[in-house]
C-alpha atoms as a PDB file:
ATOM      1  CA  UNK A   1      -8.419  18.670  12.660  1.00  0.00           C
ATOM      2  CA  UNK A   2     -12.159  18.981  11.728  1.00  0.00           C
ATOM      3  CA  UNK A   3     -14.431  15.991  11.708  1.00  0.00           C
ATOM      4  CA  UNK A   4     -14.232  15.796   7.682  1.00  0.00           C
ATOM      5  CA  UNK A   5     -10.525  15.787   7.826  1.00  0.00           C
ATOM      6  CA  UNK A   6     -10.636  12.597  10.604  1.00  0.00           C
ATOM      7  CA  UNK A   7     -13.221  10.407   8.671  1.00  0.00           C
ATOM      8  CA  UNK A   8     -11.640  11.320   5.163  1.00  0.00           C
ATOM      9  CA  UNK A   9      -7.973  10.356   6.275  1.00  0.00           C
ATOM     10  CA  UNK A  10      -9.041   6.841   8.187  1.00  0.00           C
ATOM     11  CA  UNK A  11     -11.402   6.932   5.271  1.00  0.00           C
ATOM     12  CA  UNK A  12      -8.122   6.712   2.747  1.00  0.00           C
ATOM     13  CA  UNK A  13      -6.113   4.377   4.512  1.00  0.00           C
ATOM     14  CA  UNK A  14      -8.728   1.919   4.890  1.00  0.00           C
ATOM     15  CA  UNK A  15      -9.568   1.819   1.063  1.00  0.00           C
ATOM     16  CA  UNK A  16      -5.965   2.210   0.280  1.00  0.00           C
ATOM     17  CA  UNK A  17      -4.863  -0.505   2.431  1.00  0.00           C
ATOM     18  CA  UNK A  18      -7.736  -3.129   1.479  1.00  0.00           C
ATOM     19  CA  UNK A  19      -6.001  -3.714  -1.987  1.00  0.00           C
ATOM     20  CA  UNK A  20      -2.781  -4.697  -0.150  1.00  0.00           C
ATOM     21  CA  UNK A  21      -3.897  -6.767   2.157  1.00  0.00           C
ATOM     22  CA  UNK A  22      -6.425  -8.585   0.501  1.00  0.00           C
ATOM     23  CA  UNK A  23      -3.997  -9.113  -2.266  1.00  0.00           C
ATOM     24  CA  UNK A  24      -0.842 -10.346  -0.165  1.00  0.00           C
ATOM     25  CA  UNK A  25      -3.875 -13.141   1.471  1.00  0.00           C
ATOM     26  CA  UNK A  26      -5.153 -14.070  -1.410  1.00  0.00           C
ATOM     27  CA  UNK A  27      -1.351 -15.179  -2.719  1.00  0.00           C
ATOM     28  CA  UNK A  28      -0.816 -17.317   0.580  1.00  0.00           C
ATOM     29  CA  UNK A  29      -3.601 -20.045  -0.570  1.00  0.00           C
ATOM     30  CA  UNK A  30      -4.302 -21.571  -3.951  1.00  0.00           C
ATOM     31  CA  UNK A  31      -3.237 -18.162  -5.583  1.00  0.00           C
ATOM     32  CA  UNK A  32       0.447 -18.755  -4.779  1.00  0.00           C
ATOM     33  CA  UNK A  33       1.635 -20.955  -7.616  1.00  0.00           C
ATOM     34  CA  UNK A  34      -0.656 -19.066 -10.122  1.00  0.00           C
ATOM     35  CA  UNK A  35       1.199 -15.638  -8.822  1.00  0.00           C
ATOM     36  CA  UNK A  36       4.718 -17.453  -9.239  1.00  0.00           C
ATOM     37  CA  UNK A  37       3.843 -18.442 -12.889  1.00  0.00           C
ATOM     38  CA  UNK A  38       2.807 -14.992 -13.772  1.00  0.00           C
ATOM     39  CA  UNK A  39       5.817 -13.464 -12.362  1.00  0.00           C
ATOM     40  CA  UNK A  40       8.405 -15.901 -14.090  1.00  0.00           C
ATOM     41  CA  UNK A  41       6.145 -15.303 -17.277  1.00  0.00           C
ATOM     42  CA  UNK A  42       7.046 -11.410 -16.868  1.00  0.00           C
ATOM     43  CA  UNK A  43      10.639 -12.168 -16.738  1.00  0.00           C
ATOM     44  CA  UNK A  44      10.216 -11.538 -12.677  1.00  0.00           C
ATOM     45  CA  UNK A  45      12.009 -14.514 -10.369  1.00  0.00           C
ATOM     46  CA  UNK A  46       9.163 -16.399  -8.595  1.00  0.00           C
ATOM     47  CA  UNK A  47      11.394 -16.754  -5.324  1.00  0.00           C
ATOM     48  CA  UNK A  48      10.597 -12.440  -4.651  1.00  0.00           C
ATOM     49  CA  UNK A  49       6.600 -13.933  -4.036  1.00  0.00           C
ATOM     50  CA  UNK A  50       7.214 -14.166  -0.488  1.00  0.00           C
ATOM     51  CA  UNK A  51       9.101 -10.804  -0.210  1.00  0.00           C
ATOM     52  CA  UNK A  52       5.931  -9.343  -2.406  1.00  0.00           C
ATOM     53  CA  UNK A  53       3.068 -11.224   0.023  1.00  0.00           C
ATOM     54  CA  UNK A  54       5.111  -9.655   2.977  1.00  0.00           C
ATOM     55  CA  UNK A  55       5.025  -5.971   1.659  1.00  0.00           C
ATOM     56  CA  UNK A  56       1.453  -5.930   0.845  1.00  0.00           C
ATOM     57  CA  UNK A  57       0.227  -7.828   4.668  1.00  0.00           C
ATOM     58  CA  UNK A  58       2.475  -6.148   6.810  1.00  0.00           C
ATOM     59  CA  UNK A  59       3.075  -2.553   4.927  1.00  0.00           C
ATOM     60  CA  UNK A  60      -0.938  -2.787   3.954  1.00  0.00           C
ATOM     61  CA  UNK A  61      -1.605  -3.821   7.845  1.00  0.00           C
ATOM     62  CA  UNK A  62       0.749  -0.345   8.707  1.00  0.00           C
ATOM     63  CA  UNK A  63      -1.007   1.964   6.543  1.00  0.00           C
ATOM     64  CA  UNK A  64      -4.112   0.042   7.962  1.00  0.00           C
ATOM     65  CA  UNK A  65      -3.700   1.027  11.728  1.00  0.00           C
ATOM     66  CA  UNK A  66      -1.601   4.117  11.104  1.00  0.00           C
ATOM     67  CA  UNK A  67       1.919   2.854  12.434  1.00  0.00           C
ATOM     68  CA  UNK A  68       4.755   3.825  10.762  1.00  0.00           C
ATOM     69  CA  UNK A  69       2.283   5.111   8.237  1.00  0.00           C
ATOM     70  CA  UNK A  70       4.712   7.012   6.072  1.00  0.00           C
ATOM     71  CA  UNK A  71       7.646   4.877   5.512  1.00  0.00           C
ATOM     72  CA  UNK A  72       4.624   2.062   4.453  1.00  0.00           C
ATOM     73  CA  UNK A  73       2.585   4.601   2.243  1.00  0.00           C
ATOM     74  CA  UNK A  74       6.200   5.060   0.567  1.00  0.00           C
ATOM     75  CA  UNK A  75       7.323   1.086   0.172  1.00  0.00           C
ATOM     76  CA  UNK A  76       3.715   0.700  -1.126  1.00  0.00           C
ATOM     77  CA  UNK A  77       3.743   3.400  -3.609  1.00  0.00           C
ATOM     78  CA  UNK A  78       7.357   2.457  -4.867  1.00  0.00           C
ATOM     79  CA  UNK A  79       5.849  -0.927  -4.748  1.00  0.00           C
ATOM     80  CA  UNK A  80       2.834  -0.345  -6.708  1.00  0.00           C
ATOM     81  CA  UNK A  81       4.636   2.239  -9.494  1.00  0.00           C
ATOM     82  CA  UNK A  82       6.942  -1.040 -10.107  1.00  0.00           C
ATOM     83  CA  UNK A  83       4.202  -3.075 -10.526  1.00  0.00           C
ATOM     84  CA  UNK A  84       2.775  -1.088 -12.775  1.00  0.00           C
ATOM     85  CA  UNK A  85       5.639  -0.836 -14.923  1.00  0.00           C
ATOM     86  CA  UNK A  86       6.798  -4.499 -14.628  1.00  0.00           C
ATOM     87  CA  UNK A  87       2.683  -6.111 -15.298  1.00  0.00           C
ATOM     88  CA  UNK A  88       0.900  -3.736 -16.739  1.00  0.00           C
ATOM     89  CA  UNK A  89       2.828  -1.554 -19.230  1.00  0.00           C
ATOM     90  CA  UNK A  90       1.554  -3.326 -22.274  1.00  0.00           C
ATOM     91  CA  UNK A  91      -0.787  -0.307 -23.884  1.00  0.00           C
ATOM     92  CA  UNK A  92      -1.770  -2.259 -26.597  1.00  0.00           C
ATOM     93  CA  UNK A  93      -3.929  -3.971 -24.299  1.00  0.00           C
ATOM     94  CA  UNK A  94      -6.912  -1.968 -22.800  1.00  0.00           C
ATOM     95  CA  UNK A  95      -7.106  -4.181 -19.790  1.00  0.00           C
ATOM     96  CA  UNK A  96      -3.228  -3.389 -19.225  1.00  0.00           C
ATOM     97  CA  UNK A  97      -3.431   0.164 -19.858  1.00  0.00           C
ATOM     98  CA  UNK A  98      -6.866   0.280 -17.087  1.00  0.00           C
ATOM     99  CA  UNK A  99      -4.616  -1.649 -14.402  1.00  0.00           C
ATOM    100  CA  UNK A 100      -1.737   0.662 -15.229  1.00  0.00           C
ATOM    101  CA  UNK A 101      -4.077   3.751 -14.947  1.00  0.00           C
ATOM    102  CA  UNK A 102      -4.973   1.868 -11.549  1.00  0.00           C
ATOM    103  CA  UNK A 103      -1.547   1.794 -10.128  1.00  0.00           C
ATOM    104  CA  UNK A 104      -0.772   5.431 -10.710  1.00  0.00           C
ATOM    105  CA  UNK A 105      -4.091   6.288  -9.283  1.00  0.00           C
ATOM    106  CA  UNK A 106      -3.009   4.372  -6.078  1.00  0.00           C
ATOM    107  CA  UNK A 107       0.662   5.229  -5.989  1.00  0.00           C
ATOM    108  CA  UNK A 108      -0.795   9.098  -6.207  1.00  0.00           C
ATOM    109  CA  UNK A 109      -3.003   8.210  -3.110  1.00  0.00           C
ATOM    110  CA  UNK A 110      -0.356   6.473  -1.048  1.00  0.00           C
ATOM    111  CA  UNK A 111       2.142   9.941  -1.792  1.00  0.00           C
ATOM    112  CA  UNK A 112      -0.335  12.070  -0.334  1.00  0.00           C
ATOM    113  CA  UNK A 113      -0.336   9.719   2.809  1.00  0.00           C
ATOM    114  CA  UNK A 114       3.206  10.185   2.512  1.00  0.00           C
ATOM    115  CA  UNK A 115       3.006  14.004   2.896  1.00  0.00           C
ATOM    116  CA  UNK A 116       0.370  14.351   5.025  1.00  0.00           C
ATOM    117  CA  UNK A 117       0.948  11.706   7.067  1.00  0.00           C
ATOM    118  CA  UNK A 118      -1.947   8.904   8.792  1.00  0.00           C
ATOM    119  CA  UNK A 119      -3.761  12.197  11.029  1.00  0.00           C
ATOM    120  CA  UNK A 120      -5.138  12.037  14.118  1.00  0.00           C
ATOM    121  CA  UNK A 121      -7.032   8.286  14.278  1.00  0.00           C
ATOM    122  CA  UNK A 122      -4.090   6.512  14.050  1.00  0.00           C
ATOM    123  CA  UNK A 123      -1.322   4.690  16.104  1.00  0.00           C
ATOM    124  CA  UNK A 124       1.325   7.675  14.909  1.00  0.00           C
ATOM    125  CA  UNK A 125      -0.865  10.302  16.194  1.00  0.00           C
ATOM    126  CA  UNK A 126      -0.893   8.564  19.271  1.00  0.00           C
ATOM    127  CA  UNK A 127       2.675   7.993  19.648  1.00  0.00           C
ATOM    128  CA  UNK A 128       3.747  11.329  18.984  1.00  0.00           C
ATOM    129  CA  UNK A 129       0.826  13.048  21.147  1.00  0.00           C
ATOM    130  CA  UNK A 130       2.578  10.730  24.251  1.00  0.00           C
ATOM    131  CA  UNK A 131       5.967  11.522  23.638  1.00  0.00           C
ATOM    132  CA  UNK A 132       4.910  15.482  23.623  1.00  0.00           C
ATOM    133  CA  UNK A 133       3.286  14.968  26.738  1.00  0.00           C
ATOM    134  CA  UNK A 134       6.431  12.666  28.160  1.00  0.00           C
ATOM    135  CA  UNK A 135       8.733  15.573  26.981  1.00  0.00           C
ATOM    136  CA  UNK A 136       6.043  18.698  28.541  1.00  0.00           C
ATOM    137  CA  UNK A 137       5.924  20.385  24.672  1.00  0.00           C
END
């Protein structure tokens, strides 16, 4: 893996990631009954927020550090393509239709983390360079 390759796949999962985890913090404080009003406004049970707040910390965190990187970059694009469905599907409404745009934007970045996996500056790379070593491959 060249140089380009490293920096552009850290790169990704740091950008991709900072939505996620900035978004799941930002719900823990005063943004936690405004997220819970929105939801039940949507026709969404405000009792999932702490199921949502968990998936974008701890899956964002993943994709982050490059642990488990693919099974996260797919909850957070199934995650994201719902949320984009759910919130923002209203076309009538070009701030909707921009934050729906968004969401397939970042669901389309998280599936090519899903295919190609976190590379070599991550926690996975690491893992499975150690257990080819532990097994003489």
């Amino acid at each position: 893996m060249n140089l380009l390759q490293k920096v552009s796949s850290i790169s990704g999962r740091v950008l991709l990631s900072a939505i996620f985890i900035s978004a799941g913090f930002s719900k823990l404080g005063a943004g936690y009954e405004g997220t819970q009003a929105y939801m039940t406004a949507m026709g969404i049970s405000g009792s999932l927020l702490p199921l949502v707040i968990a998936t974008e910390i701890l899956a964002g965190i993943a994709l982050l550090v490059g642990f488990g990187t693919r099974i996260a970059a797919f909850l957070l694009a199934g995650f994201t393509l719902l949320a984009a469905v759910l919130f923002h599907f209203d076309f009538s409404d070009q701030m909707q239709s921009i934050l729906f745009m968004k969401n397939l934007a970042i669901t389309g970045g998280l599936l090519t983390v899903l295919t190609y996996g976190a590379g070599e500056l991550s926690i996975d790379h690491l893992r499975a360079k150690r257990t080819s070593q532990n097994t003489g491959e």
